[in-house]
PDB file of N, CA and C in Angstrom:
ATOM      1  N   UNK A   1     141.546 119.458  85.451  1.00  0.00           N
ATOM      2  CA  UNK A   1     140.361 120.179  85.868  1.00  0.00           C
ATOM      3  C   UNK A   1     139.232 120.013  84.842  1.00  0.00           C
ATOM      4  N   UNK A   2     139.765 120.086  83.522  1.00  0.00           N
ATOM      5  CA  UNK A   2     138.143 119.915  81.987  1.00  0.00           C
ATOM      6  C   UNK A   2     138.198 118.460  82.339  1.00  0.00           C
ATOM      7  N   UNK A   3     138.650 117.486  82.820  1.00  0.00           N
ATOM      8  CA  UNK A   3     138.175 115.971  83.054  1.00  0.00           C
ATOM      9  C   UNK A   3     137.342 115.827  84.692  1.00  0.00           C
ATOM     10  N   UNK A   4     137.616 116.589  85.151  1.00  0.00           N
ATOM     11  CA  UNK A   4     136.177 116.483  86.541  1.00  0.00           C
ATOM     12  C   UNK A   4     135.121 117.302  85.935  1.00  0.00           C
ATOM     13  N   UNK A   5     135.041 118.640  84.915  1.00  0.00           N
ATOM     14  CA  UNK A   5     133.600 118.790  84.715  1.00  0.00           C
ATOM     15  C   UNK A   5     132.874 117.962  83.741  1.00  0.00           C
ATOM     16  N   UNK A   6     134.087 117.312  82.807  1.00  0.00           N
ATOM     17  CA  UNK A   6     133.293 116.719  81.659  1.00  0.00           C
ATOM     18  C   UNK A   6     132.593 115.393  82.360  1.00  0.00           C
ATOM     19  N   UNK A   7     132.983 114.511  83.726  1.00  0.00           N
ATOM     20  CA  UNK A   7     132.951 113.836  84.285  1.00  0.00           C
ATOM     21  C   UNK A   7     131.499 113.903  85.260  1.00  0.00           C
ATOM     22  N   UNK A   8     131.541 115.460  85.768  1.00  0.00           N
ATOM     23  CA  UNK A   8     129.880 115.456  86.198  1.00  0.00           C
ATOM     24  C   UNK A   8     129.122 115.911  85.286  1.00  0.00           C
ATOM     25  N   UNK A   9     129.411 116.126  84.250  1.00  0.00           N
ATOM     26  CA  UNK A   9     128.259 116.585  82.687  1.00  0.00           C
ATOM     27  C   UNK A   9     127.672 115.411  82.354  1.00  0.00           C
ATOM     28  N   UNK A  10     128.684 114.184  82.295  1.00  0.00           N
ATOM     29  CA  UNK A  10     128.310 113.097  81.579  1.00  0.00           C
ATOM     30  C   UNK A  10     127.555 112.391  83.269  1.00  0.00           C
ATOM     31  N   UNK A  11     127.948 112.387  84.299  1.00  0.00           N
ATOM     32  CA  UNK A  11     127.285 112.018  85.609  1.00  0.00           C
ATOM     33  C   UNK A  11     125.614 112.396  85.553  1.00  0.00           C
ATOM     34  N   UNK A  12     125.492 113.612  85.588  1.00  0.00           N
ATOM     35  CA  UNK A  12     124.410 114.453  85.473  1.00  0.00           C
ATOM     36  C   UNK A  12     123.459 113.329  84.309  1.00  0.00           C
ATOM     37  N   UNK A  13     124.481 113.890  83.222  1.00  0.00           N
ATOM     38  CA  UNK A  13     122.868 113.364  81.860  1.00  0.00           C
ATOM     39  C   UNK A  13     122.857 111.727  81.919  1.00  0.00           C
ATOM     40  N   UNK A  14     123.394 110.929  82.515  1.00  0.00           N
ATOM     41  CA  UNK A  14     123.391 109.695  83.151  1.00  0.00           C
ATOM     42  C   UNK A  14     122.001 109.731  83.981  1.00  0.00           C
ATOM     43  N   UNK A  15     122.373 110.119  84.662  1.00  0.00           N
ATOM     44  CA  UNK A  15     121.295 110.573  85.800  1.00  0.00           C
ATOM     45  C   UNK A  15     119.871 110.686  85.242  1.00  0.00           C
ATOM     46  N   UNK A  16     120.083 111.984  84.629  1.00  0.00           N
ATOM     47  CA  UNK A  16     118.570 112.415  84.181  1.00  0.00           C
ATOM     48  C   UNK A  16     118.228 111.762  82.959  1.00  0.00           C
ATOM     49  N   UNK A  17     118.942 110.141  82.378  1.00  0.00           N
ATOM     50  CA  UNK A  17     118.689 109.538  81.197  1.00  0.00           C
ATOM     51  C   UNK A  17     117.871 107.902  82.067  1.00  0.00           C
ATOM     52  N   UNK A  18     118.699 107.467  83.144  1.00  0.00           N
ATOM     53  CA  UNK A  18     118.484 106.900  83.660  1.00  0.00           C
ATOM     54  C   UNK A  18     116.762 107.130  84.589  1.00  0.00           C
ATOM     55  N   UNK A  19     117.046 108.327  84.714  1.00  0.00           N
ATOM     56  CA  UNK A  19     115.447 108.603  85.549  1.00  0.00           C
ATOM     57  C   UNK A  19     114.457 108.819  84.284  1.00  0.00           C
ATOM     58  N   UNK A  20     114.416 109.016  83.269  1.00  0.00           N
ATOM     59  CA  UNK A  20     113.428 108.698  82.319  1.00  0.00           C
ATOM     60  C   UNK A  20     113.082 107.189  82.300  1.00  0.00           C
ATOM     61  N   UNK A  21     114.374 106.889  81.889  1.00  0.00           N
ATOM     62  CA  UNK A  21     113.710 105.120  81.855  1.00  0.00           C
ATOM     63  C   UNK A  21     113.021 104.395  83.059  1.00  0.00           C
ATOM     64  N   UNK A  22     113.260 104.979  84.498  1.00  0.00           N
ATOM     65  CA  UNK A  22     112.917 104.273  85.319  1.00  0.00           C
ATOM     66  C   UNK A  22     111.452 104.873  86.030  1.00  0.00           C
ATOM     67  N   UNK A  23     111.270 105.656  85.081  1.00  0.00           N
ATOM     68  CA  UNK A  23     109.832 106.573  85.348  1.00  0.00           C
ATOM     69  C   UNK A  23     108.499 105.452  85.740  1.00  0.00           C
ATOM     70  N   UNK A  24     107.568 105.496  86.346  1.00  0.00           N
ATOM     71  CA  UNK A  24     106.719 105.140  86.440  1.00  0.00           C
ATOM     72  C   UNK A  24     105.823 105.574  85.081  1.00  0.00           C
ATOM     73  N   UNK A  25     105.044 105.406  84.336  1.00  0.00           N
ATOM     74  CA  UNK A  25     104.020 105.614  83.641  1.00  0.00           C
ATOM     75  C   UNK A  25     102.749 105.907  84.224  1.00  0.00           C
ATOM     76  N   UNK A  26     101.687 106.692  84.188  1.00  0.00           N
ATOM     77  CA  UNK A  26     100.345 106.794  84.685  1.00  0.00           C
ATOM     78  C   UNK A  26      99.510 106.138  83.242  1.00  0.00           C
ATOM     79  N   UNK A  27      98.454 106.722  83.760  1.00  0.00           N
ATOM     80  CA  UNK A  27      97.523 106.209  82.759  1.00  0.00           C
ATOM     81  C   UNK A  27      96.796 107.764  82.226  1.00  0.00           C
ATOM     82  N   UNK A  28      96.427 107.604  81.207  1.00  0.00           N
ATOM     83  CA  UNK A  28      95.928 108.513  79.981  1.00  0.00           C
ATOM     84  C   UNK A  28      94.513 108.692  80.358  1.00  0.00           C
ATOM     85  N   UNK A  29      93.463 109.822  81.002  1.00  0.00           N
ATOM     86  CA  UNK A  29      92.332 109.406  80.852  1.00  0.00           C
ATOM     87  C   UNK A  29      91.813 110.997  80.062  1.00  0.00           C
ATOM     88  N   UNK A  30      90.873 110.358  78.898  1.00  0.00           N
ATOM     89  CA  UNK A  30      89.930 111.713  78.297  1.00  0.00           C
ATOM     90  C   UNK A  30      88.458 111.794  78.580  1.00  0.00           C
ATOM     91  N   UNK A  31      87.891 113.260  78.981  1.00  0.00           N
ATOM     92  CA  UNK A  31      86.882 113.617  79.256  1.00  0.00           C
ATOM     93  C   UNK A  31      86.694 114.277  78.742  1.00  0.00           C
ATOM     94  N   UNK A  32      84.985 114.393  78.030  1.00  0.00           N
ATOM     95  CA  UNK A  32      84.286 115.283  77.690  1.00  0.00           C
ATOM     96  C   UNK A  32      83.176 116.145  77.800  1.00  0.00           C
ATOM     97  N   UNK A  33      83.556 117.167  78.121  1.00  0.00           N
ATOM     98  CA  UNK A  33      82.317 117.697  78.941  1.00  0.00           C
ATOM     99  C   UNK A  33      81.378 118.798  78.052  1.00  0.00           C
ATOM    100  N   UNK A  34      80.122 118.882  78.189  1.00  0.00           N
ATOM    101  CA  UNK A  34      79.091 119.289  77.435  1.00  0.00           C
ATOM    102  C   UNK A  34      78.541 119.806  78.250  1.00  0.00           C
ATOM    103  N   UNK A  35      78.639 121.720  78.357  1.00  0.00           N
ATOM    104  CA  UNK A  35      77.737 122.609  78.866  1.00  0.00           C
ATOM    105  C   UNK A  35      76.761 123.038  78.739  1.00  0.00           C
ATOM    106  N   UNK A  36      75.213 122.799  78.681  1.00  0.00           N
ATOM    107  CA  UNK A  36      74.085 123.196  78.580  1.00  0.00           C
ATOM    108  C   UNK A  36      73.780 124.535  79.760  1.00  0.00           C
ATOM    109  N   UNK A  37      72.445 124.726  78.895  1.00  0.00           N
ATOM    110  CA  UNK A  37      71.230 125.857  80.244  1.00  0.00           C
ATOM    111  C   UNK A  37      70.161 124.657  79.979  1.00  0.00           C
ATOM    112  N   UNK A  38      69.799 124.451  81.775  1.00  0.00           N
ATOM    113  CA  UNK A  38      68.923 123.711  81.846  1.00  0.00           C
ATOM    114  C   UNK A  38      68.163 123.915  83.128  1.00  0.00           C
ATOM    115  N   UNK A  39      66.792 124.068  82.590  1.00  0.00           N
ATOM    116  CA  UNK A  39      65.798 124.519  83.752  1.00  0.00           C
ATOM    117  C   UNK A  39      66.172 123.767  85.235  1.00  0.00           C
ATOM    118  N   UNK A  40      66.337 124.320  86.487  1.00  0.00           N
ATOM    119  CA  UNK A  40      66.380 123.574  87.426  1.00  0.00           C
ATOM    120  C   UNK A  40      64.987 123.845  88.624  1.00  0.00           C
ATOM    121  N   UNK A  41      64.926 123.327  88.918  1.00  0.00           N
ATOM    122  CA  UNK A  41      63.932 123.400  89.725  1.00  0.00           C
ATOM    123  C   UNK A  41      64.545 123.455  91.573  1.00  0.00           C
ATOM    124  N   UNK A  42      64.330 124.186  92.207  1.00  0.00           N
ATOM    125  CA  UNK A  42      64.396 123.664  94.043  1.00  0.00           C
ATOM    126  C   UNK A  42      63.805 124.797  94.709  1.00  0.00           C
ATOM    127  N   UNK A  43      63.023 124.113  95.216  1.00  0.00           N
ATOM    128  CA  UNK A  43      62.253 125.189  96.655  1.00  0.00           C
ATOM    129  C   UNK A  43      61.002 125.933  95.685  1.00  0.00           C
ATOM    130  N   UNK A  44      60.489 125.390  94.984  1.00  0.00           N
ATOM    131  CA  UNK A  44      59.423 125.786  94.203  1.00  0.00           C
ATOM    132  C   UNK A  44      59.732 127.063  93.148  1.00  0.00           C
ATOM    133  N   UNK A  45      61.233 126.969  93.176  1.00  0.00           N
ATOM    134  CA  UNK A  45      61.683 128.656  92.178  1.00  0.00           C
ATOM    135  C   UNK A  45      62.916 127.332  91.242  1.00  0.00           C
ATOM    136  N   UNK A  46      62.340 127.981  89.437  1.00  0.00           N
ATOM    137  CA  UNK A  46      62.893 127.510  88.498  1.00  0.00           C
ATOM    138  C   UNK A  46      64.019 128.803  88.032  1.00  0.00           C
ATOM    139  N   UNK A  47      65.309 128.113  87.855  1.00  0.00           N
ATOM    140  CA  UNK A  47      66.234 129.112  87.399  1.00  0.00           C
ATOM    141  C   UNK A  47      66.883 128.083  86.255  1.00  0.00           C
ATOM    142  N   UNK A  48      67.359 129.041  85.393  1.00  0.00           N
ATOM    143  CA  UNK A  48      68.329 128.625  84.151  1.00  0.00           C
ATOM    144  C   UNK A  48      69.931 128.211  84.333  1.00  0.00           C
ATOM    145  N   UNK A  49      70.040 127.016  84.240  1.00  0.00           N
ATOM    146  CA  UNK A  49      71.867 126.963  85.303  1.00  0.00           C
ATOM    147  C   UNK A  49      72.779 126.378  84.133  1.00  0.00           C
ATOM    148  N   UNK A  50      74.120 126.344  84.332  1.00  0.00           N
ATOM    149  CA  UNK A  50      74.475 125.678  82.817  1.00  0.00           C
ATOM    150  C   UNK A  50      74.600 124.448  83.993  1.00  0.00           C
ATOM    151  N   UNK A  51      75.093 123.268  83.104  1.00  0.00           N
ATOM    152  CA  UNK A  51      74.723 121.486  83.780  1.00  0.00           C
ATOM    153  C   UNK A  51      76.317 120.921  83.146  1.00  0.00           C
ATOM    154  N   UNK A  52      76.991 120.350  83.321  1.00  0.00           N
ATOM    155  CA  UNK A  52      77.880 119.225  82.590  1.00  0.00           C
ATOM    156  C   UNK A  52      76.773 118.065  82.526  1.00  0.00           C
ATOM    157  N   UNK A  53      77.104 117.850  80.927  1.00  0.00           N
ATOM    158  CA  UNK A  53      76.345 116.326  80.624  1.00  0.00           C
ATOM    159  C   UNK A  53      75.261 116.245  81.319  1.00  0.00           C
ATOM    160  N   UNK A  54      74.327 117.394  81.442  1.00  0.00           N
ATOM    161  CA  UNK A  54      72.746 117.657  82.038  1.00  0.00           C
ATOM    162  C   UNK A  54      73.006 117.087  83.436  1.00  0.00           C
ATOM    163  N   UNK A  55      74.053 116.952  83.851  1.00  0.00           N
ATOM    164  CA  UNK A  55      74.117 116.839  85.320  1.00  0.00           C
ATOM    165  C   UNK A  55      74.701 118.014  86.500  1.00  0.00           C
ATOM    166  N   UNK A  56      73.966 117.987  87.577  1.00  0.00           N
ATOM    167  CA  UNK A  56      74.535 118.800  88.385  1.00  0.00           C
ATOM    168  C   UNK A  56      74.384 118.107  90.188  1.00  0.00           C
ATOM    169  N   UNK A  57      75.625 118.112  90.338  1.00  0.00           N
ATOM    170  CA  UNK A  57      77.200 118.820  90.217  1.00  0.00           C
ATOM    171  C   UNK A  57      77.357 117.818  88.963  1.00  0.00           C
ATOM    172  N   UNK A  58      78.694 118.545  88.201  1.00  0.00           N
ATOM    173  CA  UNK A  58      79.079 117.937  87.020  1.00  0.00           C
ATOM    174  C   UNK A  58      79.622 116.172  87.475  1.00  0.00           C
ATOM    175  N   UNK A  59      80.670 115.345  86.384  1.00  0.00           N
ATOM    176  CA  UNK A  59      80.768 114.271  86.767  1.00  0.00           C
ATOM    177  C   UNK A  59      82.101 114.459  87.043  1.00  0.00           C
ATOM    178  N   UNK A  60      82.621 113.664  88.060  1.00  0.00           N
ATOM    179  CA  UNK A  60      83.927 113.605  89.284  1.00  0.00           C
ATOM    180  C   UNK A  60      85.187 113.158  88.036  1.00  0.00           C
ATOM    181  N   UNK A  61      85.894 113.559  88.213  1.00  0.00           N
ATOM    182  CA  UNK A  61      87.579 113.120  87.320  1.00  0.00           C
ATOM    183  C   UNK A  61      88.199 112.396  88.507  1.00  0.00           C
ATOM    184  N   UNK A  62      88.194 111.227  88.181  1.00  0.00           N
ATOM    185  CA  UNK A  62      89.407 110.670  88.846  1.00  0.00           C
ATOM    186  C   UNK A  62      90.456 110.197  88.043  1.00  0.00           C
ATOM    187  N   UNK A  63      91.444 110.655  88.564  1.00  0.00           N
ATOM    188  CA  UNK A  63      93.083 109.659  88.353  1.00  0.00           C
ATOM    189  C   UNK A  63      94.056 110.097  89.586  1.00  0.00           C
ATOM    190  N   UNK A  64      94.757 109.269  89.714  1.00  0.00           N
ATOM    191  CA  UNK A  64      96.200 109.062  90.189  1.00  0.00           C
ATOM    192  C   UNK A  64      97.229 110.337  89.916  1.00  0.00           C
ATOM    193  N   UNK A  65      97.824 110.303  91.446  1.00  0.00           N
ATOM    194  CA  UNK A  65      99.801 111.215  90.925  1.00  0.00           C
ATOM    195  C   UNK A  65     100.719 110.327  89.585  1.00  0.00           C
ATOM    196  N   UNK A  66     100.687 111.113  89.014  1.00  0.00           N
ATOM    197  CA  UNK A  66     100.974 110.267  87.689  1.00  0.00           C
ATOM    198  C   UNK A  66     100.456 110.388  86.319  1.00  0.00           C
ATOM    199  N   UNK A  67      98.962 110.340  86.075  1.00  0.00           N
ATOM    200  CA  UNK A  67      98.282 110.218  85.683  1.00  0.00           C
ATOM    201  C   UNK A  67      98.084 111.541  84.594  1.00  0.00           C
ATOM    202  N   UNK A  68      97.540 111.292  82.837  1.00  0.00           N
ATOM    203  CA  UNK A  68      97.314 112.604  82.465  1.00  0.00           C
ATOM    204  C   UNK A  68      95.963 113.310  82.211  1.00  0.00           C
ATOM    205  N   UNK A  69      95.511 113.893  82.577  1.00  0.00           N
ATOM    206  CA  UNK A  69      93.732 114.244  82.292  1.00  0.00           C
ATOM    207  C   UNK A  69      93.795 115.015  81.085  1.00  0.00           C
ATOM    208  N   UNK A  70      92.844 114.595  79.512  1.00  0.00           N
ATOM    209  CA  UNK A  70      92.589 115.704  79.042  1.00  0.00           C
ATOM    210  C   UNK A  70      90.907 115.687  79.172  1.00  0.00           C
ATOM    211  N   UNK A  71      90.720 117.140  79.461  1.00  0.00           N
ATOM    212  CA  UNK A  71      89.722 117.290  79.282  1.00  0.00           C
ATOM    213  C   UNK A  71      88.729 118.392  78.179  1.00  0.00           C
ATOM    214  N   UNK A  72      87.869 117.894  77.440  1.00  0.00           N
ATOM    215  CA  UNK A  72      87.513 118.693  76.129  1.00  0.00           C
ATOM    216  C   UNK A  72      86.553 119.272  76.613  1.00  0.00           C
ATOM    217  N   UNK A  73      85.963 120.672  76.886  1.00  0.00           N
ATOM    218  CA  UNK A  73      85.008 121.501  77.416  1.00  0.00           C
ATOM    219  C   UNK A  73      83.887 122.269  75.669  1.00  0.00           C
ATOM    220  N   UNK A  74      82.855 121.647  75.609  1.00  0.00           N
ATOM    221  CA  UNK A  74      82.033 122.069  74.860  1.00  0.00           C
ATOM    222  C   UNK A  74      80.952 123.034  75.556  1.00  0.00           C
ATOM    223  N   UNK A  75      81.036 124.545  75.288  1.00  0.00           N
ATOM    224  CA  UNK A  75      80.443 125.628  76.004  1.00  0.00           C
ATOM    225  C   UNK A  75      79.052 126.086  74.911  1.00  0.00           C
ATOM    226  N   UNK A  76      78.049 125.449  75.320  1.00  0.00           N
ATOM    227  CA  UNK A  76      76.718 125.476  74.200  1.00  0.00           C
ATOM    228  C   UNK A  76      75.890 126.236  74.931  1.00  0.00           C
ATOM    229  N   UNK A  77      76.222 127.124  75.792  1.00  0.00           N
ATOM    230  CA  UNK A  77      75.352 128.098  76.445  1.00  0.00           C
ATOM    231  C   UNK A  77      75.083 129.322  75.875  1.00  0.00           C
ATOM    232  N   UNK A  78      74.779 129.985  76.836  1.00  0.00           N
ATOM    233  CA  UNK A  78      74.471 131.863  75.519  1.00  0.00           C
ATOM    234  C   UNK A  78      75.677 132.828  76.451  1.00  0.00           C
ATOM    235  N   UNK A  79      76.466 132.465  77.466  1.00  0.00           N
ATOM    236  CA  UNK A  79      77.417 133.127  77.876  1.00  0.00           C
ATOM    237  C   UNK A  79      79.213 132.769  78.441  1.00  0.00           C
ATOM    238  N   UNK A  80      79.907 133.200  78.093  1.00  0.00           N
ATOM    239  CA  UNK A  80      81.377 132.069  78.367  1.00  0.00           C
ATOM    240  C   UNK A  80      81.476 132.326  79.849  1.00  0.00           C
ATOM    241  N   UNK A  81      82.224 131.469  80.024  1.00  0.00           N
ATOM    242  CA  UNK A  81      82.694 130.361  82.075  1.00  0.00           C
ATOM    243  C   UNK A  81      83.968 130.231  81.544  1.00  0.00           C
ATOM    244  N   UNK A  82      84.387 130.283  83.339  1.00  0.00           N
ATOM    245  CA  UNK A  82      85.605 129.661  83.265  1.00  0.00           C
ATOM    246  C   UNK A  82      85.643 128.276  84.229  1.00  0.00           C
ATOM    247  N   UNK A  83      86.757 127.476  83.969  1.00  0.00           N
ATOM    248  CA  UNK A  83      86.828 126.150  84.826  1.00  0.00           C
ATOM    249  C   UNK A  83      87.804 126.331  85.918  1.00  0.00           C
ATOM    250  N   UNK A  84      88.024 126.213  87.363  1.00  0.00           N
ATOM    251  CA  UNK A  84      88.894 125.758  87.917  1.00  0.00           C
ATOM    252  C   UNK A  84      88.910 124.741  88.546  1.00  0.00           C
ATOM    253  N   UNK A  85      90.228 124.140  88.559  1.00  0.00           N
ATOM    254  CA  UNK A  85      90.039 123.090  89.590  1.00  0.00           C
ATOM    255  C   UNK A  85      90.869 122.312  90.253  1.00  0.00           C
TER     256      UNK A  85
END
């Protein structure tokens, strides 16, 4: 009977040693994003908005299932945000 469990112990970490190695890899991508207040203008009324990288809408993240995103958030405004996404 201790030689069938030691038998799926060693089955098991076979298993889950074998599926590391046969992992796919993604790719690594880093972003950095830089929060300003920056006058906007529309419909003839100026308001104060924060911007990523003085752009609005901010800039798109792409990657892949797989894939790891870091992203570095620099908050240079006069009030804290949160990110979801």
């Amino acid at each position: 009977m201790e030689f069938k469990k030691m038998s799926w112990v060693l089955a098991f970490v076979g298993f889950m040693f074998l599926g590391g190695i046969c992992k796919a890899n993604g790719h690594t991508h880093y972003y950095d994003f830089v929060l300003t207040e920056s006058n906007f203008t529309r419909l003839c009324e100026t308001k104060s908005i924060l911007t990523v990288n003085g752009t609005l809408p901010g800039p798109t993240i792409t990657v892949r299932k797989g894939d790891t995103a870091y992203v570095n958030v620099h908050n240079q405004g006069s009030y804290g945000l949160t990110l979801h996404w």
